[in-house]
PDB file of N, CA and C in Angstrom:
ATOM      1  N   UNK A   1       0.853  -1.184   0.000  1.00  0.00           N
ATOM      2  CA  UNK A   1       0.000   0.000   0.000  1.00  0.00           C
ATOM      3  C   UNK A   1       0.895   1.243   0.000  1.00  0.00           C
ATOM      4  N   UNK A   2       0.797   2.295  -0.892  1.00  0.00           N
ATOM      5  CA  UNK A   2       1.479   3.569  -1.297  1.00  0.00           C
ATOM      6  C   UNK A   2       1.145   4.426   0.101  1.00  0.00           C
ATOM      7  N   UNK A   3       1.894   5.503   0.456  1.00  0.00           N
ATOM      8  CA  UNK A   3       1.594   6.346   1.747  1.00  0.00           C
ATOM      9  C   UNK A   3       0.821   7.092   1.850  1.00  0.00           C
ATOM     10  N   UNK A   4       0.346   7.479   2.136  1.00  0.00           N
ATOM     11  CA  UNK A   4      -0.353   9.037   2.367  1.00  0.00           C
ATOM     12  C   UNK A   4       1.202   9.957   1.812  1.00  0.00           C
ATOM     13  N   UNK A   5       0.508  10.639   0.941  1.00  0.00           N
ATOM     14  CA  UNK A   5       0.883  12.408   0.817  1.00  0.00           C
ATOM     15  C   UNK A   5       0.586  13.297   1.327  1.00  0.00           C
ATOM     16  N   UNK A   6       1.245  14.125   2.564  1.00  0.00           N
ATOM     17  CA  UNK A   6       0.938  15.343   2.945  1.00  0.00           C
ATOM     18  C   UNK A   6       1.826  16.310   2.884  1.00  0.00           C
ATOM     19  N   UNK A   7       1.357  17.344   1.870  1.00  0.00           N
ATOM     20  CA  UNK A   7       1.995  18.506   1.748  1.00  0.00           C
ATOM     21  C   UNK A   7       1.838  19.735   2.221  1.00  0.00           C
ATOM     22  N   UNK A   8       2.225  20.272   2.992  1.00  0.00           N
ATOM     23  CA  UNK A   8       2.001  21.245   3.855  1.00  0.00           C
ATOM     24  C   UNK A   8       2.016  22.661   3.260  1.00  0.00           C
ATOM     25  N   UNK A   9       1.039  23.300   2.768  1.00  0.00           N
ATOM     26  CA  UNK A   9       1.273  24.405   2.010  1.00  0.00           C
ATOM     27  C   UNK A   9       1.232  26.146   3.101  1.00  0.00           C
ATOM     28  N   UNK A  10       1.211  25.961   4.118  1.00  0.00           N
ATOM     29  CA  UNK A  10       0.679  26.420   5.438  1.00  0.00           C
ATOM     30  C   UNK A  10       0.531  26.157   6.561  1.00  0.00           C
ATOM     31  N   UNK A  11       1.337  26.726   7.734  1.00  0.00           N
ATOM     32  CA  UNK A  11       1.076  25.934   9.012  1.00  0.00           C
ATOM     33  C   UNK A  11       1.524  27.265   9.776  1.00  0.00           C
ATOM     34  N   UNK A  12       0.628  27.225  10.920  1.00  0.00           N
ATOM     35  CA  UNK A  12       0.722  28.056  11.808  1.00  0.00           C
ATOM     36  C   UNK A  12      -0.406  27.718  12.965  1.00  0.00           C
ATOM     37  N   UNK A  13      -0.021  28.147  14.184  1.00  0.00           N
ATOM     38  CA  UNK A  13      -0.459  28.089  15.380  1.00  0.00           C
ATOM     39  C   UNK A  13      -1.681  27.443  15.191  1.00  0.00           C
ATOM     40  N   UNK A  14      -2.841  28.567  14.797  1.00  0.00           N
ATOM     41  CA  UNK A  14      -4.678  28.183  14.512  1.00  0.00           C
ATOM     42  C   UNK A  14      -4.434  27.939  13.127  1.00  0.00           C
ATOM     43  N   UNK A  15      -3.598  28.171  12.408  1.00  0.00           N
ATOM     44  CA  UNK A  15      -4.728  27.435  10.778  1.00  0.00           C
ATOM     45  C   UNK A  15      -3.260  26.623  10.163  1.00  0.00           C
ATOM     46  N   UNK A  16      -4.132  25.875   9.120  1.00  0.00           N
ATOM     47  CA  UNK A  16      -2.758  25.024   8.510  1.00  0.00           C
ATOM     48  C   UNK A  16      -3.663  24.592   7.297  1.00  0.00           C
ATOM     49  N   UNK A  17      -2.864  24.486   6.178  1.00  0.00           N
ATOM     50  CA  UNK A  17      -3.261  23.816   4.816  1.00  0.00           C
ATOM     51  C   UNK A  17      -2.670  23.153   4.049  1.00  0.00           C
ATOM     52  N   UNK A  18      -3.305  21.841   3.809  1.00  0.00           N
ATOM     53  CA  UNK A  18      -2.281  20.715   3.301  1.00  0.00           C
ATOM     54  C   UNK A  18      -3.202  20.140   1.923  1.00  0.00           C
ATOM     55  N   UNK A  19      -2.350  19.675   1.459  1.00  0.00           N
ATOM     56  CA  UNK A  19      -2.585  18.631   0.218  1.00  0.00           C
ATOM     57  C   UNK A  19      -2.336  17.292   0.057  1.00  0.00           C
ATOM     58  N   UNK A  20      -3.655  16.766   0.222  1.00  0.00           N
ATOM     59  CA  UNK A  20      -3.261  15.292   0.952  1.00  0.00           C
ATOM     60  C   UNK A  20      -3.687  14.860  -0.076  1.00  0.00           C
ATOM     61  N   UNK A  21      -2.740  13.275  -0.502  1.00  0.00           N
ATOM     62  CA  UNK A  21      -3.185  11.883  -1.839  1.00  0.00           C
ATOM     63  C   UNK A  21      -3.072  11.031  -0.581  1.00  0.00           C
ATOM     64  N   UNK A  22      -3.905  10.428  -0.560  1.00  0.00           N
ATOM     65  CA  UNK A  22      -4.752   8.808  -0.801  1.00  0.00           C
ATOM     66  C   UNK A  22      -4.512   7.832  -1.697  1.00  0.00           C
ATOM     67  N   UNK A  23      -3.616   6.522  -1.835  1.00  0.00           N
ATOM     68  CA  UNK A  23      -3.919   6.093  -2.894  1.00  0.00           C
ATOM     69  C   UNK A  23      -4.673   4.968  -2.830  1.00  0.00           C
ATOM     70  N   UNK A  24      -4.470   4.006  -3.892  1.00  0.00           N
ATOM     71  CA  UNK A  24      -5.544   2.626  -3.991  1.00  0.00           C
ATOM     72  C   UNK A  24      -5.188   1.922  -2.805  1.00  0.00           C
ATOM     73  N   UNK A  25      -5.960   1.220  -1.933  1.00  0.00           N
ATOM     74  CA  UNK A  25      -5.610   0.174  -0.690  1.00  0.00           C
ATOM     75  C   UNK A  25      -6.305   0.989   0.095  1.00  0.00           C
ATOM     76  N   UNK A  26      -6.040   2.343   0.295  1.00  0.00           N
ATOM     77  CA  UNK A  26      -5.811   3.138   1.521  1.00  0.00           C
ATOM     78  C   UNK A  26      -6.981   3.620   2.309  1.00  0.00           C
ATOM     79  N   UNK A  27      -7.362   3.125   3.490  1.00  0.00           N
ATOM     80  CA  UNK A  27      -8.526   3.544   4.364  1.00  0.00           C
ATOM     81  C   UNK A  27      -8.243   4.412   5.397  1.00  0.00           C
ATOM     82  N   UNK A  28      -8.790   5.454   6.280  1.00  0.00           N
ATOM     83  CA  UNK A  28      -8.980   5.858   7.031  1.00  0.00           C
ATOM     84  C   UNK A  28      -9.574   5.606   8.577  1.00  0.00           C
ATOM     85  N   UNK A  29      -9.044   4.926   9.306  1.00  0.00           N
ATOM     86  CA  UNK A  29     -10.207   4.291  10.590  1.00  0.00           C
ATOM     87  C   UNK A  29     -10.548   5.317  11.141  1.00  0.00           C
ATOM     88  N   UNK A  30     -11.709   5.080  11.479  1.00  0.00           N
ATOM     89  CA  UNK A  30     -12.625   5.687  12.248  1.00  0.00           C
ATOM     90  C   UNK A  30     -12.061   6.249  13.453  1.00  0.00           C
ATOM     91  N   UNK A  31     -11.906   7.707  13.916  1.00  0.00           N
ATOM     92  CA  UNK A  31     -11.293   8.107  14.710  1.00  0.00           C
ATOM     93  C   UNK A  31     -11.653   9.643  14.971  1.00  0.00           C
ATOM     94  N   UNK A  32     -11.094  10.641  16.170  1.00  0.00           N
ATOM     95  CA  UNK A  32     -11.244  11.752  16.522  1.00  0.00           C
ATOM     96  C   UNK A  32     -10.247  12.265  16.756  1.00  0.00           C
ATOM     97  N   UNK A  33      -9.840  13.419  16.510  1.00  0.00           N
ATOM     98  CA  UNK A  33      -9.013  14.222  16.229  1.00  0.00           C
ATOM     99  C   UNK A  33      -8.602  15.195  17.846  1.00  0.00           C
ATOM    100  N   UNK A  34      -7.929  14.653  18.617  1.00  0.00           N
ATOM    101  CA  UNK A  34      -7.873  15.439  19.809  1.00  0.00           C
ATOM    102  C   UNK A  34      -7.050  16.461  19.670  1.00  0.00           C
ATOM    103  N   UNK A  35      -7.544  17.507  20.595  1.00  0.00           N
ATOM    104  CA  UNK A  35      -6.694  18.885  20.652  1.00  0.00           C
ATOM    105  C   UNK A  35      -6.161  19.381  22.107  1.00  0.00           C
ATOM    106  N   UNK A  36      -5.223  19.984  22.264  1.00  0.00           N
ATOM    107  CA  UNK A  36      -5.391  20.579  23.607  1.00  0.00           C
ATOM    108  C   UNK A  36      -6.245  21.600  24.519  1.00  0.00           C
ATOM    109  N   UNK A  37      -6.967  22.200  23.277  1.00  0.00           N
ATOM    110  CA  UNK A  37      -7.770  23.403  23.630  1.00  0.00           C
ATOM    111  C   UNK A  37      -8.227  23.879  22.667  1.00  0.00           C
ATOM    112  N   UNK A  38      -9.605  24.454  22.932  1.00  0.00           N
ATOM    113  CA  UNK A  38     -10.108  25.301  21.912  1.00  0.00           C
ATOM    114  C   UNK A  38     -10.743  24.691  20.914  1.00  0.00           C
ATOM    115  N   UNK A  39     -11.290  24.810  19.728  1.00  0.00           N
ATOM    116  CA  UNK A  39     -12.449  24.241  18.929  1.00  0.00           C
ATOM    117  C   UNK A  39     -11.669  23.811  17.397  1.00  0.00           C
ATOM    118  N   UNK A  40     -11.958  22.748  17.207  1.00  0.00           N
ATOM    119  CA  UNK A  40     -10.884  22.727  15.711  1.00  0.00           C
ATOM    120  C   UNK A  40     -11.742  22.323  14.577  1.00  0.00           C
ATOM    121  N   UNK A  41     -11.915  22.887  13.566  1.00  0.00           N
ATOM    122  CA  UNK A  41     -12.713  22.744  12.373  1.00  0.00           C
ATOM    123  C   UNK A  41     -11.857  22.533  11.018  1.00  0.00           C
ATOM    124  N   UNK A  42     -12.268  21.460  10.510  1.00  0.00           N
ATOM    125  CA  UNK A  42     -12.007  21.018   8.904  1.00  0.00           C
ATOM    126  C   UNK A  42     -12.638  21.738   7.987  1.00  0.00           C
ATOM    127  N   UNK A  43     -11.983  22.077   7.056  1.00  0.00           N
ATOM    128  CA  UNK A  43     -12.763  22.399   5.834  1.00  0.00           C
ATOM    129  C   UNK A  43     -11.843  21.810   4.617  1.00  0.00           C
ATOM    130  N   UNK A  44     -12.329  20.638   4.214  1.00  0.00           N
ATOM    131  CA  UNK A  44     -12.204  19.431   2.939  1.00  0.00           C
ATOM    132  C   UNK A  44     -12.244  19.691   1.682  1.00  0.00           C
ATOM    133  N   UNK A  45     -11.711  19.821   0.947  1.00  0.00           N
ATOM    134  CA  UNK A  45     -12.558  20.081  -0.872  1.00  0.00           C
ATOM    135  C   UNK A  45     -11.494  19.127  -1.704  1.00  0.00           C
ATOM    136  N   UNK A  46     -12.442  17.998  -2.053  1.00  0.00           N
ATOM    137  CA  UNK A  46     -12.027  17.019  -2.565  1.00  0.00           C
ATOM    138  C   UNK A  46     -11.940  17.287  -4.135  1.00  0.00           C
ATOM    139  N   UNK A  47     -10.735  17.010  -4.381  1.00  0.00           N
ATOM    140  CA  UNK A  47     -10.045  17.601  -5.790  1.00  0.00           C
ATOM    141  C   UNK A  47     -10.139  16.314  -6.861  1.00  0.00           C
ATOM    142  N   UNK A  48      -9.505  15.435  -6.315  1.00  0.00           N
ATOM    143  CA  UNK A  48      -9.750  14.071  -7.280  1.00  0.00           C
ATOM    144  C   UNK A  48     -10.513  13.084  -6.307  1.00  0.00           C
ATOM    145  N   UNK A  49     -11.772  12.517  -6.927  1.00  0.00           N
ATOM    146  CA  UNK A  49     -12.242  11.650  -6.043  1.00  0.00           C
ATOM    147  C   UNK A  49     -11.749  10.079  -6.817  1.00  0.00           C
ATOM    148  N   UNK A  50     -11.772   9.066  -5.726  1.00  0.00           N
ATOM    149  CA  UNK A  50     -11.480   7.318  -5.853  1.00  0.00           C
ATOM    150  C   UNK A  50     -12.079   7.342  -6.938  1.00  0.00           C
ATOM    151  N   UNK A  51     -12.196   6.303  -8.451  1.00  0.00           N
ATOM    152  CA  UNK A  51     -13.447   5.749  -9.131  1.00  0.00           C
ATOM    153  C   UNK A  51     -14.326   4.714  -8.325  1.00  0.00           C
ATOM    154  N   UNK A  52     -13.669   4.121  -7.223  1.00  0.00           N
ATOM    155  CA  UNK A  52     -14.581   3.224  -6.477  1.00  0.00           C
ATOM    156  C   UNK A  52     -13.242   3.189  -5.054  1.00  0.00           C
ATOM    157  N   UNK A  53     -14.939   3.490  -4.210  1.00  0.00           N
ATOM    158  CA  UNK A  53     -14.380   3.544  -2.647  1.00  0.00           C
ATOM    159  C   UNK A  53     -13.947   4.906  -2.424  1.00  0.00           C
ATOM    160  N   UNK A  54     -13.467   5.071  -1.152  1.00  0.00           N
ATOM    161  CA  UNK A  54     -12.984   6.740  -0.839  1.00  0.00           C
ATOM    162  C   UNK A  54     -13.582   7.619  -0.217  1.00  0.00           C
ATOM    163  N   UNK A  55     -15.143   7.214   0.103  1.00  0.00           N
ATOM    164  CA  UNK A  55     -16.010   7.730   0.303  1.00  0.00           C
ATOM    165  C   UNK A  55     -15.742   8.052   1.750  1.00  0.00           C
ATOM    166  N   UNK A  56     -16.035   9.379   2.173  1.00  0.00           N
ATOM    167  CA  UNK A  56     -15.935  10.250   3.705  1.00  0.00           C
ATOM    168  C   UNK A  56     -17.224   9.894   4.447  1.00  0.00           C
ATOM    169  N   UNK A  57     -16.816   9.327   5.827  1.00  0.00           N
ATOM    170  CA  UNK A  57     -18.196   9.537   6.457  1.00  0.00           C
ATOM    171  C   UNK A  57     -18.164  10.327   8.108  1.00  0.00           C
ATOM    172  N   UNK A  58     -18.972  10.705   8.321  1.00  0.00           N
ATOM    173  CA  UNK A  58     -18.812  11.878   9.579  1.00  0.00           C
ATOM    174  C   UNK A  58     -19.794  11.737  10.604  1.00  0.00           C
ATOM    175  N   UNK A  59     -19.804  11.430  11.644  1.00  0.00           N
ATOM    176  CA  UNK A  59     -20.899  11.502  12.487  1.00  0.00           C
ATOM    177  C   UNK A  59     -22.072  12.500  12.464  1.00  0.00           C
ATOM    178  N   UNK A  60     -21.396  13.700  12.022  1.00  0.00           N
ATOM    179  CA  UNK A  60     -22.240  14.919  11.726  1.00  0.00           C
ATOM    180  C   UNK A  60     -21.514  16.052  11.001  1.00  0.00           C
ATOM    181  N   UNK A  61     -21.836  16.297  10.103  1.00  0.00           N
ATOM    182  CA  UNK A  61     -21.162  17.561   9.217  1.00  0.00           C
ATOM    183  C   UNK A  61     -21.581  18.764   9.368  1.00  0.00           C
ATOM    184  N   UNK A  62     -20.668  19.435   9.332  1.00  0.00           N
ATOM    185  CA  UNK A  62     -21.710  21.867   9.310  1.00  0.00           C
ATOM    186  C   UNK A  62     -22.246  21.314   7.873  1.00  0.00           C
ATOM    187  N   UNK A  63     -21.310  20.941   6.896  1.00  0.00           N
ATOM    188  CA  UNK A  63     -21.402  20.981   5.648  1.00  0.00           C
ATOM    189  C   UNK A  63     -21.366  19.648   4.899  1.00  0.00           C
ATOM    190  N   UNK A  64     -21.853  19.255   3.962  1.00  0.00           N
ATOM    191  CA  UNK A  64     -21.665  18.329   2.657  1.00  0.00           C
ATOM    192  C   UNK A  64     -22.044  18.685   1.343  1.00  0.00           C
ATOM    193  N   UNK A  65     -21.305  19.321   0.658  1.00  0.00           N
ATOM    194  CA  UNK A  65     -21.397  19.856  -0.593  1.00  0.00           C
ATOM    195  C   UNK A  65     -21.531  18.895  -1.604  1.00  0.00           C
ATOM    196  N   UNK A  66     -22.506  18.302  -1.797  1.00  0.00           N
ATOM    197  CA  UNK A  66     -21.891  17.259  -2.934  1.00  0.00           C
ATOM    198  C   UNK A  66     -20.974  16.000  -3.037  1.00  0.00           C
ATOM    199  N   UNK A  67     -20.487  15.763  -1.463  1.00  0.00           N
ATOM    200  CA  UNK A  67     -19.607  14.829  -1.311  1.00  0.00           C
ATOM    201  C   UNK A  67     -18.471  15.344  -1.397  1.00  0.00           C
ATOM    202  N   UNK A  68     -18.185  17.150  -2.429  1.00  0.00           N
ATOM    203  CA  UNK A  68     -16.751  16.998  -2.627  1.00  0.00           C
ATOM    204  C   UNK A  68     -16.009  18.389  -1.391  1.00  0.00           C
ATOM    205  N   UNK A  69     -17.214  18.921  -0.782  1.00  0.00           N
ATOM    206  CA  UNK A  69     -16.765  19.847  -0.103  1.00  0.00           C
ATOM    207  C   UNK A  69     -17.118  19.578   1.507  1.00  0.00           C
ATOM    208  N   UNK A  70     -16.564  19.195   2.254  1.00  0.00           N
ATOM    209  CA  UNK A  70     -17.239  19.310   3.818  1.00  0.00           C
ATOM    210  C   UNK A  70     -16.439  20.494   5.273  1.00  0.00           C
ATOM    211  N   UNK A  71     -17.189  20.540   6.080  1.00  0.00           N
ATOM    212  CA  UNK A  71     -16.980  21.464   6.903  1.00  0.00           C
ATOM    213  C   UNK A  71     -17.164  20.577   8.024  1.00  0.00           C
ATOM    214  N   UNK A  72     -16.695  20.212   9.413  1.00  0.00           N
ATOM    215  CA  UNK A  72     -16.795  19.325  10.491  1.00  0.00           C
ATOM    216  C   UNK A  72     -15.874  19.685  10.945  1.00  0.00           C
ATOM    217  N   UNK A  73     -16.661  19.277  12.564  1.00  0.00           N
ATOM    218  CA  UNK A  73     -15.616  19.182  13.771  1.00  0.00           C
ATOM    219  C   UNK A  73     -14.524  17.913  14.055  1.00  0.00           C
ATOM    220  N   UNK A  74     -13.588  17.841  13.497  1.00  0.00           N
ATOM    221  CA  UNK A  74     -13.275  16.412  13.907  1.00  0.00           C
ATOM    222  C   UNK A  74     -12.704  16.443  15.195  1.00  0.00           C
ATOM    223  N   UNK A  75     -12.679  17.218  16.031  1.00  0.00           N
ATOM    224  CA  UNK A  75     -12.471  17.223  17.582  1.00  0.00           C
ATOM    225  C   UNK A  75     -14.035  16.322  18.416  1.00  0.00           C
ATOM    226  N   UNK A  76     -14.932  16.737  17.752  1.00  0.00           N
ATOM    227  CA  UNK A  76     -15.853  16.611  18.650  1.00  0.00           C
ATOM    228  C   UNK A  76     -17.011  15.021  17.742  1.00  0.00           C
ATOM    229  N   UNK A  77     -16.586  14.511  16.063  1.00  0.00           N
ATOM    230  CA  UNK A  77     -17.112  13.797  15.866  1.00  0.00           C
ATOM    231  C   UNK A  77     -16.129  12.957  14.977  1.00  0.00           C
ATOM    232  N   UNK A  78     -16.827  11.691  15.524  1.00  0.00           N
ATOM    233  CA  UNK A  78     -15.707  10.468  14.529  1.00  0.00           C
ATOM    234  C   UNK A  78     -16.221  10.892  12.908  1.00  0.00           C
ATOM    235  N   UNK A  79     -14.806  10.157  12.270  1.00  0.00           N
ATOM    236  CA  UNK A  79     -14.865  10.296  10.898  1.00  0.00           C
ATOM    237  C   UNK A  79     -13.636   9.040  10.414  1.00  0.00           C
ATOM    238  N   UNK A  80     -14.246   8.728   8.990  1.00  0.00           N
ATOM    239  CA  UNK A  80     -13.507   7.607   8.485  1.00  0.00           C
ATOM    240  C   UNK A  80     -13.648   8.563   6.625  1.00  0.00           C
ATOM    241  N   UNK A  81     -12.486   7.020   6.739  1.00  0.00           N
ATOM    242  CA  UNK A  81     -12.796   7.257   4.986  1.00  0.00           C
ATOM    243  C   UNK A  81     -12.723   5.808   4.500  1.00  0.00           C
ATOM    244  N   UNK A  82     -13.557   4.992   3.658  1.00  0.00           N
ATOM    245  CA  UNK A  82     -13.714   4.120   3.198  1.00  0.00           C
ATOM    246  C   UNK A  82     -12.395   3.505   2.292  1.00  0.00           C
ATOM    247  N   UNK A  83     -12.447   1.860   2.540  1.00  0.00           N
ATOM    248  CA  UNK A  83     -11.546   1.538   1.303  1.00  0.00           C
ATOM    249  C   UNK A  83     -11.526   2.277   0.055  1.00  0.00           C
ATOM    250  N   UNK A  84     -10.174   2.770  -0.586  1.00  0.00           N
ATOM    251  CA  UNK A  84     -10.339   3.181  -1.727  1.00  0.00           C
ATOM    252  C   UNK A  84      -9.792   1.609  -2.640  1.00  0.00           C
ATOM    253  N   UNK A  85     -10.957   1.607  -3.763  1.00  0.00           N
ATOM    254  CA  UNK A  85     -10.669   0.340  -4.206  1.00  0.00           C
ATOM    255  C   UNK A  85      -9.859   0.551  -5.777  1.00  0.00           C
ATOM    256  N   UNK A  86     -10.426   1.755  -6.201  1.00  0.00           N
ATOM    257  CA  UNK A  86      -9.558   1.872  -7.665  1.00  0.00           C
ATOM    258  C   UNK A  86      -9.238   3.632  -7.467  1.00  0.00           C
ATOM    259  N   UNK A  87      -8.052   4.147  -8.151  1.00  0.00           N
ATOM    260  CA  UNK A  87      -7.777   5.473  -8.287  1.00  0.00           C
ATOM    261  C   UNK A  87      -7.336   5.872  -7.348  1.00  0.00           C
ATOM    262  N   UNK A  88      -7.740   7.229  -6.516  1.00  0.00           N
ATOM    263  CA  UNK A  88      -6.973   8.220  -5.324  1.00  0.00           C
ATOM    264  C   UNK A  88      -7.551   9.130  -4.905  1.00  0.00           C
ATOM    265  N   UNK A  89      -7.081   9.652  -3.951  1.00  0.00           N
ATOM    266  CA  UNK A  89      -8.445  10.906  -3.697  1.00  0.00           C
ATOM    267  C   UNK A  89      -7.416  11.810  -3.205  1.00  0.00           C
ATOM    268  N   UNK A  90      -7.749  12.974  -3.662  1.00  0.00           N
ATOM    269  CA  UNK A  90      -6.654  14.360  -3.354  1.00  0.00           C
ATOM    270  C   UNK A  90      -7.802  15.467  -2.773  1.00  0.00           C
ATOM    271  N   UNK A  91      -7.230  15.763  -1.336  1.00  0.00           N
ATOM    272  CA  UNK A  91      -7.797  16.802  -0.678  1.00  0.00           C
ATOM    273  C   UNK A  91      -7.103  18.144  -0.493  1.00  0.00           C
ATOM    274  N   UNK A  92      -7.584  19.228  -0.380  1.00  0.00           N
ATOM    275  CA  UNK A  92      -7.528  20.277  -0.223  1.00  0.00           C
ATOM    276  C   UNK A  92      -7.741  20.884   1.196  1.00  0.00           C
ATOM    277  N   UNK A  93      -7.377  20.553   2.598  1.00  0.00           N
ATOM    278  CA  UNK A  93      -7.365  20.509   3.722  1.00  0.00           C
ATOM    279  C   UNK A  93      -7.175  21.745   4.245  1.00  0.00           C
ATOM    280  N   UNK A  94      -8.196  22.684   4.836  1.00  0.00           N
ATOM    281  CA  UNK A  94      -7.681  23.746   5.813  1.00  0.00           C
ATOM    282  C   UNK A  94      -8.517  23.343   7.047  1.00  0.00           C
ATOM    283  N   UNK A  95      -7.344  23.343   7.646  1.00  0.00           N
ATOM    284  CA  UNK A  95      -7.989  23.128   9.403  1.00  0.00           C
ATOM    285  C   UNK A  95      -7.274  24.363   9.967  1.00  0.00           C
ATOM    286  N   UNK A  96      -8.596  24.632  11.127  1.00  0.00           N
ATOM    287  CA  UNK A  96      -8.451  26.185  12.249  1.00  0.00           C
ATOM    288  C   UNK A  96      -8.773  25.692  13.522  1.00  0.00           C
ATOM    289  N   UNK A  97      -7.956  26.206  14.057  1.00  0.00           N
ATOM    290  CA  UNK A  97      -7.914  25.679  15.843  1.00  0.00           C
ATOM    291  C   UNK A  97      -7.681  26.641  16.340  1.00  0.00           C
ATOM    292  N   UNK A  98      -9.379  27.253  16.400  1.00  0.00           N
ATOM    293  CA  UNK A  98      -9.680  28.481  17.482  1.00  0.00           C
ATOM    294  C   UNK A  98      -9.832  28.410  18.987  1.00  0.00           C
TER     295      UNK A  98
END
């Protein structure tokens, strides 16, 4: 199984923005995102989606655009990402930790 890509295009204290690949194999377990303090919010915009598998799921979203845009707390709700079975999925990641 190929690695995760994370490219860090931004990082600082409260906000950070990365460019993450996914490739074929690659799942996400179900998990929460702990912080030391303060409220931390995702905002997702999925650039290339899997042709099969890849699919995001969230206990509860602010947002779901279509599947390709979401907004969530991952401090406060689990989230996975499904087997990706063919292709890759490239995100567009800004997280803020107010």
């Amino acid at each position: 199984m190929a690695k995760v890509i994370n490219k860090a295009i931004f990082s600082s204290r409260i906000l950070s923005i990365n460019l993450v690949t996914y490739h074929t194999h690659h799942r996400v377990m179900t998990h929460i995102d702990p912080v030391q303090q303060g409220r931390y919010y995702k905002l997702n915009f999925v650039l290339v989606q899997p042709k099969v598998g890849g699919v995001f799921l969230c206990a509860k979203c602010i947002m779901n655009l279509c599947g390709r845009v979401y907004l969530f707390r991952p401090d406060k709700y689990e989230h996975s990402v499904t087997k990706i079975e063919t292709g890759k999925r490239v995100l567009l990641s800004i997280a803020l930790n107010i």
